[in-house]
C-alpha atoms as a PDB file:
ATOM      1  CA  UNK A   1     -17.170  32.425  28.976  1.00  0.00           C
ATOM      2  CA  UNK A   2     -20.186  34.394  30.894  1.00  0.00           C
ATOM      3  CA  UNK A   3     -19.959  37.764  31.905  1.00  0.00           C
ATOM      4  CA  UNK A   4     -21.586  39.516  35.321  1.00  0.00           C
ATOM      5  CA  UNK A   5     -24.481  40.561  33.355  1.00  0.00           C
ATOM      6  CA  UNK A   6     -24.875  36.916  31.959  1.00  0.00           C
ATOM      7  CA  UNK A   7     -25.498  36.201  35.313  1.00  0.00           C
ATOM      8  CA  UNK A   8     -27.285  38.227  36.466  1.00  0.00           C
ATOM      9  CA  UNK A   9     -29.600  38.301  33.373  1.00  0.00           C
ATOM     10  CA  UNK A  10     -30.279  34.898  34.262  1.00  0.00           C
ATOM     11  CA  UNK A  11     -32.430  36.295  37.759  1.00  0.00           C
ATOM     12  CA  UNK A  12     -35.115  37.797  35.588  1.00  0.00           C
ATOM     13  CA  UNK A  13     -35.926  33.382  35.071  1.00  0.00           C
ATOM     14  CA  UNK A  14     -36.585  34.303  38.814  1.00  0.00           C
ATOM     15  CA  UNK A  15     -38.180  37.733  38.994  1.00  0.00           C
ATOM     16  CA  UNK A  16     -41.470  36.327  40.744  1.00  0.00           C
ATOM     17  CA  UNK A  17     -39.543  35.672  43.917  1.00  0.00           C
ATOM     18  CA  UNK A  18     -39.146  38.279  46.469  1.00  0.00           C
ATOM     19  CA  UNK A  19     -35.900  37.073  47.032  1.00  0.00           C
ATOM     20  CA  UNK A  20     -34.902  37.191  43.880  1.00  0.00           C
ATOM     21  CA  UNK A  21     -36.371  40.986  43.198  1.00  0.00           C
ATOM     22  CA  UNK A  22     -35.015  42.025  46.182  1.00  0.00           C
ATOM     23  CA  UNK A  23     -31.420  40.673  45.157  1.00  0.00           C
ATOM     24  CA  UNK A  24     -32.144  42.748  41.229  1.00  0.00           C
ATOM     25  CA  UNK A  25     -32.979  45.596  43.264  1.00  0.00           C
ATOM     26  CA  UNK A  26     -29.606  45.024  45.129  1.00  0.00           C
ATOM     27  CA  UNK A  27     -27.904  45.243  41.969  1.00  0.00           C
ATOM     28  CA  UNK A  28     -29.496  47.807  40.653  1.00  0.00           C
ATOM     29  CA  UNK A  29     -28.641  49.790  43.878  1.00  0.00           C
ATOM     30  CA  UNK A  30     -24.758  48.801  43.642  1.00  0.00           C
ATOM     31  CA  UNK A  31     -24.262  49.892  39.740  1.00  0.00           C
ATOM     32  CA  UNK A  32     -25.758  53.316  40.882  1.00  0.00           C
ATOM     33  CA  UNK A  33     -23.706  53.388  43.568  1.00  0.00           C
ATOM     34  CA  UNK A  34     -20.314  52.302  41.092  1.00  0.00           C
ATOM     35  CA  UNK A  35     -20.268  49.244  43.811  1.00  0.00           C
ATOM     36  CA  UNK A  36     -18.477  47.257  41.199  1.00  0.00           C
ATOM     37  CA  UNK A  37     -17.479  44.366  44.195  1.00  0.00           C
ATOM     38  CA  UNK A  38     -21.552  44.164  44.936  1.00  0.00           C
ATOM     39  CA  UNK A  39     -22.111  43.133  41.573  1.00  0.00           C
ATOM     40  CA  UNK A  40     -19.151  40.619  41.533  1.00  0.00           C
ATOM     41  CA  UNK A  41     -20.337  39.062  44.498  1.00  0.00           C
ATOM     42  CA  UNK A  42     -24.216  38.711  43.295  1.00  0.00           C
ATOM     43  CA  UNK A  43     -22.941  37.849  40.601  1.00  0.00           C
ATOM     44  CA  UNK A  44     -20.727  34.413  41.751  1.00  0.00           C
ATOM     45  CA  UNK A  45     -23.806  33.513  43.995  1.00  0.00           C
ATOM     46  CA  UNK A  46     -25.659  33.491  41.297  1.00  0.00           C
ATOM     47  CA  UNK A  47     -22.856  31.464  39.463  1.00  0.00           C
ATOM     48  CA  UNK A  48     -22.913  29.057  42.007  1.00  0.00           C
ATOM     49  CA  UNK A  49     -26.951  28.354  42.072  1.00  0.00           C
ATOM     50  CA  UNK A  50     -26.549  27.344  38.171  1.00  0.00           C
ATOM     51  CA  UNK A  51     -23.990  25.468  38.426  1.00  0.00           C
ATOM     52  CA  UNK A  52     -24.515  23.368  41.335  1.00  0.00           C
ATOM     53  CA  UNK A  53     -26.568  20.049  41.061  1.00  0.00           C
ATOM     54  CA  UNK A  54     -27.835  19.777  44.647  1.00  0.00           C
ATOM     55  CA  UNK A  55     -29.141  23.604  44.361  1.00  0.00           C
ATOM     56  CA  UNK A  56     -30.693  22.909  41.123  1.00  0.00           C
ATOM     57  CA  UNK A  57     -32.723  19.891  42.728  1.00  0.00           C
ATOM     58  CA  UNK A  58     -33.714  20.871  46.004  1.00  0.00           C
ATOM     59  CA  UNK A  59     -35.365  24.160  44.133  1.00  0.00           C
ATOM     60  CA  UNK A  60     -37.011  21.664  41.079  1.00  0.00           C
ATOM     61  CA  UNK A  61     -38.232  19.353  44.179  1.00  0.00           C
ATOM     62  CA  UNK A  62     -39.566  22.751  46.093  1.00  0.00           C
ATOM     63  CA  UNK A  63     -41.151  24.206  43.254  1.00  0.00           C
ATOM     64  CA  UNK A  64     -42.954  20.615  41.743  1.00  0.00           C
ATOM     65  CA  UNK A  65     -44.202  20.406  45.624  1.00  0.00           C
ATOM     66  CA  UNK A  66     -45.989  23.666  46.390  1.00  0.00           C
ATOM     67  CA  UNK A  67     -47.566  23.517  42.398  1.00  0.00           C
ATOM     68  CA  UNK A  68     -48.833  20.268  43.158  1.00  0.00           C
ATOM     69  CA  UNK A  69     -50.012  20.631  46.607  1.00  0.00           C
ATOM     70  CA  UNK A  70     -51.467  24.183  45.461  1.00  0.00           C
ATOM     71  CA  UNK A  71     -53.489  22.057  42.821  1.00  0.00           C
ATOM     72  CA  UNK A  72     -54.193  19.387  44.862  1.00  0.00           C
ATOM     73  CA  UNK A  73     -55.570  21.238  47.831  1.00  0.00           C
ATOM     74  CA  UNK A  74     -52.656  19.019  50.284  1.00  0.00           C
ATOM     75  CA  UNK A  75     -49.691  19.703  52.006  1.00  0.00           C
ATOM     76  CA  UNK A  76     -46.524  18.325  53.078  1.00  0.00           C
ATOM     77  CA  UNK A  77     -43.633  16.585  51.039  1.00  0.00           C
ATOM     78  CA  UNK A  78     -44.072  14.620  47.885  1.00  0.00           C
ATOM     79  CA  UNK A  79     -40.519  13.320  47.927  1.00  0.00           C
ATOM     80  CA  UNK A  80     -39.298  10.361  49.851  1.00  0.00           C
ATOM     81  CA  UNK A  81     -35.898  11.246  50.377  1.00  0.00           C
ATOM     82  CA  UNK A  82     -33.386  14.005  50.283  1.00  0.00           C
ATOM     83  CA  UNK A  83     -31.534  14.337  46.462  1.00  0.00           C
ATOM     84  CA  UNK A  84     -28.487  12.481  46.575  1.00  0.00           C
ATOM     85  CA  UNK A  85     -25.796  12.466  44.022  1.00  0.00           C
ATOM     86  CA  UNK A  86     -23.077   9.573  43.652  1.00  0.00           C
ATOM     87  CA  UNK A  87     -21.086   9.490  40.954  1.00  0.00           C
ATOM     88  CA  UNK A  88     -21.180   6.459  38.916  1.00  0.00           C
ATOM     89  CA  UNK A  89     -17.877   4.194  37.456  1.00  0.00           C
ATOM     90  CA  UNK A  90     -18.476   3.643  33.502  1.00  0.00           C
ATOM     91  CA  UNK A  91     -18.782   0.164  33.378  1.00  0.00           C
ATOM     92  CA  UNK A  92     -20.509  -2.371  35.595  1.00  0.00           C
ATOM     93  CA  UNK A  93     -21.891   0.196  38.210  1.00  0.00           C
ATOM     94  CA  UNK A  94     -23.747   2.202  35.765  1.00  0.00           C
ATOM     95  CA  UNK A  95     -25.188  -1.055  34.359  1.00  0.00           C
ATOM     96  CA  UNK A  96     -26.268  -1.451  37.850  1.00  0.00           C
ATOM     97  CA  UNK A  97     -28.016   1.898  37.991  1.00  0.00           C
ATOM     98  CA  UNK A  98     -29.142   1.585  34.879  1.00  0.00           C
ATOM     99  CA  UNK A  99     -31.306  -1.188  35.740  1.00  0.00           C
ATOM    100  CA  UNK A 100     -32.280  -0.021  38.773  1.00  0.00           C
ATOM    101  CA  UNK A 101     -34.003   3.291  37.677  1.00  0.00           C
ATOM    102  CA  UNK A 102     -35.647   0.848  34.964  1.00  0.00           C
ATOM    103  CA  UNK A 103     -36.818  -1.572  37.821  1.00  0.00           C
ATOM    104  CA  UNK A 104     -38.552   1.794  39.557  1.00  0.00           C
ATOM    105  CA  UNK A 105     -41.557   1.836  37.755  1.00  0.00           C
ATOM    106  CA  UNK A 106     -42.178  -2.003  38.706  1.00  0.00           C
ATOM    107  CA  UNK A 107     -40.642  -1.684  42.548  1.00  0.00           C
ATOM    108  CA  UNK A 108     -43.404   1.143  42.238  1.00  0.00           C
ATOM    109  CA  UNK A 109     -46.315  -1.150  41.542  1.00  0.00           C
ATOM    110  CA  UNK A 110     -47.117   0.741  38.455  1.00  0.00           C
ATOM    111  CA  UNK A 111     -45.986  -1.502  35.919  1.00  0.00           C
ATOM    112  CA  UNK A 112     -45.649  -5.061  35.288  1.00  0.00           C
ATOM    113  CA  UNK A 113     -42.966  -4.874  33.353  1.00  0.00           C
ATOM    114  CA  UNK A 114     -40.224  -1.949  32.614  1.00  0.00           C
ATOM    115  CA  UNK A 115     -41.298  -1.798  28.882  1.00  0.00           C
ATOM    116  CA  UNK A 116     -44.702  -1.216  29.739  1.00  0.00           C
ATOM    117  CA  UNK A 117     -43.542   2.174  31.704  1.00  0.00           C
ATOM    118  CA  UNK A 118     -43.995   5.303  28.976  1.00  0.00           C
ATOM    119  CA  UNK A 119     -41.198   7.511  30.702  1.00  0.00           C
ATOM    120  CA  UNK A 120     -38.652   4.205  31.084  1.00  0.00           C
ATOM    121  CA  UNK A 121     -35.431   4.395  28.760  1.00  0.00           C
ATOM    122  CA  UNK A 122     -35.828   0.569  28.538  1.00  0.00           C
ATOM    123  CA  UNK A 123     -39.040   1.064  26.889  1.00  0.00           C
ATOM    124  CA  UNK A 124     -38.256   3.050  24.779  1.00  0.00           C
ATOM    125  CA  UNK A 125     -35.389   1.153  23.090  1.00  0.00           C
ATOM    126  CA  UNK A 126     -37.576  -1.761  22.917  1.00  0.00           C
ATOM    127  CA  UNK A 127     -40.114   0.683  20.709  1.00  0.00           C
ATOM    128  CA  UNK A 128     -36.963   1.482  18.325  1.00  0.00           C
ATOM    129  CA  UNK A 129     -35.763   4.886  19.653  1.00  0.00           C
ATOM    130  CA  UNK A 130     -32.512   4.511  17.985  1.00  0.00           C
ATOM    131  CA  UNK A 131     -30.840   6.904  20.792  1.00  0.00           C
ATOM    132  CA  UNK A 132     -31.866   4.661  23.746  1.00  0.00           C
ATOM    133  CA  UNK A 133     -30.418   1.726  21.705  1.00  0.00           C
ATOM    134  CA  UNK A 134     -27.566   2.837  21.263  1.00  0.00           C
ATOM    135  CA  UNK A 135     -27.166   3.926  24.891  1.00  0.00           C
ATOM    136  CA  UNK A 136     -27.787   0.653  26.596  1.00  0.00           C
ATOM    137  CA  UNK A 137     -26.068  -1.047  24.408  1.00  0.00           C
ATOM    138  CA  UNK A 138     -23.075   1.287  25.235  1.00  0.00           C
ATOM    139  CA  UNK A 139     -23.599   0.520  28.542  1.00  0.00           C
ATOM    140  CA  UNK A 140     -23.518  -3.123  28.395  1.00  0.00           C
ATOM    141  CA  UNK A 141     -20.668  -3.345  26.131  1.00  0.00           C
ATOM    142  CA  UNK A 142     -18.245  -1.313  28.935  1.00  0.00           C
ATOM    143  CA  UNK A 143     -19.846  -3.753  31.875  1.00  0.00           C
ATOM    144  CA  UNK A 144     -18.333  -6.917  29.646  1.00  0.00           C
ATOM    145  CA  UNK A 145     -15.220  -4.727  29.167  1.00  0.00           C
ATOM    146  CA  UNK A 146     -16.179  -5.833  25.205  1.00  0.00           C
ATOM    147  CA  UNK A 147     -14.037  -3.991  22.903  1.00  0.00           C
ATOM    148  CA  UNK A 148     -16.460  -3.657  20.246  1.00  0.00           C
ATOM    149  CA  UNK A 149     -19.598  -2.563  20.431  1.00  0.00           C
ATOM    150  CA  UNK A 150     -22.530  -5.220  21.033  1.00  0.00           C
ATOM    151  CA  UNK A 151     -25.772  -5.092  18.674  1.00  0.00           C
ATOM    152  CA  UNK A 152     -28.981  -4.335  20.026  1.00  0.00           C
ATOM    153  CA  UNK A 153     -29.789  -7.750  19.999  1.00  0.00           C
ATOM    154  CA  UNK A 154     -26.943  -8.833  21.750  1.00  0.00           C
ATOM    155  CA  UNK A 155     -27.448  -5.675  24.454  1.00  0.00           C
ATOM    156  CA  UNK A 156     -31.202  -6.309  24.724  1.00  0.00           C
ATOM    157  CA  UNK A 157     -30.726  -9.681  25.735  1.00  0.00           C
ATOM    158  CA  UNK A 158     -27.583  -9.252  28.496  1.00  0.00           C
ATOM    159  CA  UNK A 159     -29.692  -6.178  29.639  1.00  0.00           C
ATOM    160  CA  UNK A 160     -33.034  -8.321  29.948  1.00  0.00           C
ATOM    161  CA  UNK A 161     -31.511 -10.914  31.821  1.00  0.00           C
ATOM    162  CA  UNK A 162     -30.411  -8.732  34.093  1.00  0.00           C
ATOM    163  CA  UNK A 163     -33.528  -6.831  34.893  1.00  0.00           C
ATOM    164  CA  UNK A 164     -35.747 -10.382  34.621  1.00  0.00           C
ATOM    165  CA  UNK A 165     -33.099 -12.318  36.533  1.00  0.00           C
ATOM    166  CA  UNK A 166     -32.137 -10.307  39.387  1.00  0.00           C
ATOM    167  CA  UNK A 167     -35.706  -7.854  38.918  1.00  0.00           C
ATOM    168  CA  UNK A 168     -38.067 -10.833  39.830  1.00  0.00           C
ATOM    169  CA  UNK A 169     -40.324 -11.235  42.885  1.00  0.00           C
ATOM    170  CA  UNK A 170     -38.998 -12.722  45.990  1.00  0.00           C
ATOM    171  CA  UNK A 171     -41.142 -14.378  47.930  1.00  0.00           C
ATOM    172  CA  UNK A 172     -41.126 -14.404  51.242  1.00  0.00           C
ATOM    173  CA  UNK A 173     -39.885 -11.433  52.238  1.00  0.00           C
ATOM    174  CA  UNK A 174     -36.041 -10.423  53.710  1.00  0.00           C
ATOM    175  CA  UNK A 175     -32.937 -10.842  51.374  1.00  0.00           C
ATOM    176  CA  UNK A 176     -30.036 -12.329  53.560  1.00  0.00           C
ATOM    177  CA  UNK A 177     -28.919  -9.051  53.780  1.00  0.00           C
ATOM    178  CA  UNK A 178     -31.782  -8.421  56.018  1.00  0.00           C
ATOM    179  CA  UNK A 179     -33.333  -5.579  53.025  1.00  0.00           C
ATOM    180  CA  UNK A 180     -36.776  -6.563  51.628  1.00  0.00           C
ATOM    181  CA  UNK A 181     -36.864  -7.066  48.033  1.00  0.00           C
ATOM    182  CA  UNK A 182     -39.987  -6.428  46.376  1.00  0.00           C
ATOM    183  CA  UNK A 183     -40.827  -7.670  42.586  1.00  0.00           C
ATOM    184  CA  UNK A 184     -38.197  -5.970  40.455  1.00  0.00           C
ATOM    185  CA  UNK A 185     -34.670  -5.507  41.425  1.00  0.00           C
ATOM    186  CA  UNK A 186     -32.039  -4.016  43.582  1.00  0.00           C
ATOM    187  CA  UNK A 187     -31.469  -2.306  46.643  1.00  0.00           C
ATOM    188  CA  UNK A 188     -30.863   1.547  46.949  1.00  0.00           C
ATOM    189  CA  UNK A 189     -28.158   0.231  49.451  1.00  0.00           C
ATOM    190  CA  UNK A 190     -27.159  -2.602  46.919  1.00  0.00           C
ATOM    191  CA  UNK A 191     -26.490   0.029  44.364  1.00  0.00           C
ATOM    192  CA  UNK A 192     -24.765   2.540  46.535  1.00  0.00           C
ATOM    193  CA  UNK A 193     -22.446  -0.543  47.507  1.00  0.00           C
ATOM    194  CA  UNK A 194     -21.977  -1.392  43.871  1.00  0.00           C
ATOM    195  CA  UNK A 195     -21.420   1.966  43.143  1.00  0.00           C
ATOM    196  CA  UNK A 196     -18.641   2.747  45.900  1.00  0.00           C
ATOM    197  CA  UNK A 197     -16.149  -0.155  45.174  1.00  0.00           C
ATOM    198  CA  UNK A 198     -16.381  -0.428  41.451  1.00  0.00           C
ATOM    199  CA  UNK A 199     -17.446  -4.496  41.982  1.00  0.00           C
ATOM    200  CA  UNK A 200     -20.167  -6.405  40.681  1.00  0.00           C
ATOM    201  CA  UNK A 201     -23.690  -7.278  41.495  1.00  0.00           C
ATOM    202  CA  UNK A 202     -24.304 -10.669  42.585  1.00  0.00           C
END
């Protein structure tokens, strides 16, 4: 396992921060000092920060805004919503949120289809990665509750009726639900939903 001084090593990462200079200095002051509990302390905190999701976000999501605004000459947020973590039931659920985060690229308006997103794990199965292949096909296999493991071909085509069946446009507007659906997919609140009582989308 880590050490104190693993920890702390990992501040120099930080070392353009004031905060984070301020806190080395700290350290600094307590091992000349034979503060041994100072250390300790900086040194959990730091544990903490590297550890914890949420932390780990909300700095990547600071950071990517004031570089981008900097180079952009704006201001203000780029995100649309706080980081939110849920955690996901193997099975149908995280075929559900698998297909949603596919579906974002077309929900966004900047591609027709999934497969024609570059970043989209979809798309890059269909172009052969052999690791994305195997991963969605993993992922359909525990939503049927199979107990061998489908084929691509078999995955490819479960998975594409889902995102083609459920991800189409709805015209018209409102869902019954009251929750517009644009072209391609599901709900944040349908997932959430899905996500929270183990069920099935419908």
């Amino acid at each position: 396992g880590w050490g104190e001084d693993d920890y702390i090593g990992r501040l120099a990462v930080f070392k353009d921060e004031m905060s984070t200079r301020l806190t080395l200095g700290d350290v600094e002051m307590f091992r000349r000092n034979g503060h041994a509990g100072g250390v300790t302390e900086i040194a959990e905190r730091v544990r903490d920060r590297l550890f914890d999701l949420s932390v780990f976000m909300k700095e990547l999501k600071q950071r990517m805004t004031i570089a981008f605004n900097y180079s952009h000459d704006r201001r203000g947020t780029l995100w649309e919503g706080r980081f939110k973590c849920t955690l996901v039931h193997y099975g149908e659920a995280l075929r559900a949120v698998a297909a949603y985060i596919d579906l974002n690229p077309v929900r966004a308006g900047i591609a027709e289809k999934p497969e024609d997103y570059r970043w989209c794990s979809y798309a890059a199965a269909v172009g052969g990665m052999r690791l994305a292949r195997s991963g969605l096909a993993e992922v359909v296999t525990a939503a049927r509750g199979a107990s061998r493991k489908l084929s691509w071909a078999k995955a490819q085509e479960s998975y594409r009726q889902l995102l083609f069946g459920i991800g189409q446009e709805v015209h018209g507007g409102a869902t019954p639900d009251g929750y517009e659906k644009s072209k391609g997919g599901f709900t944040q609140r349908e997932i959430e939903a899905v996500c929270a009582a183990g069920g099935k989308l419908s």
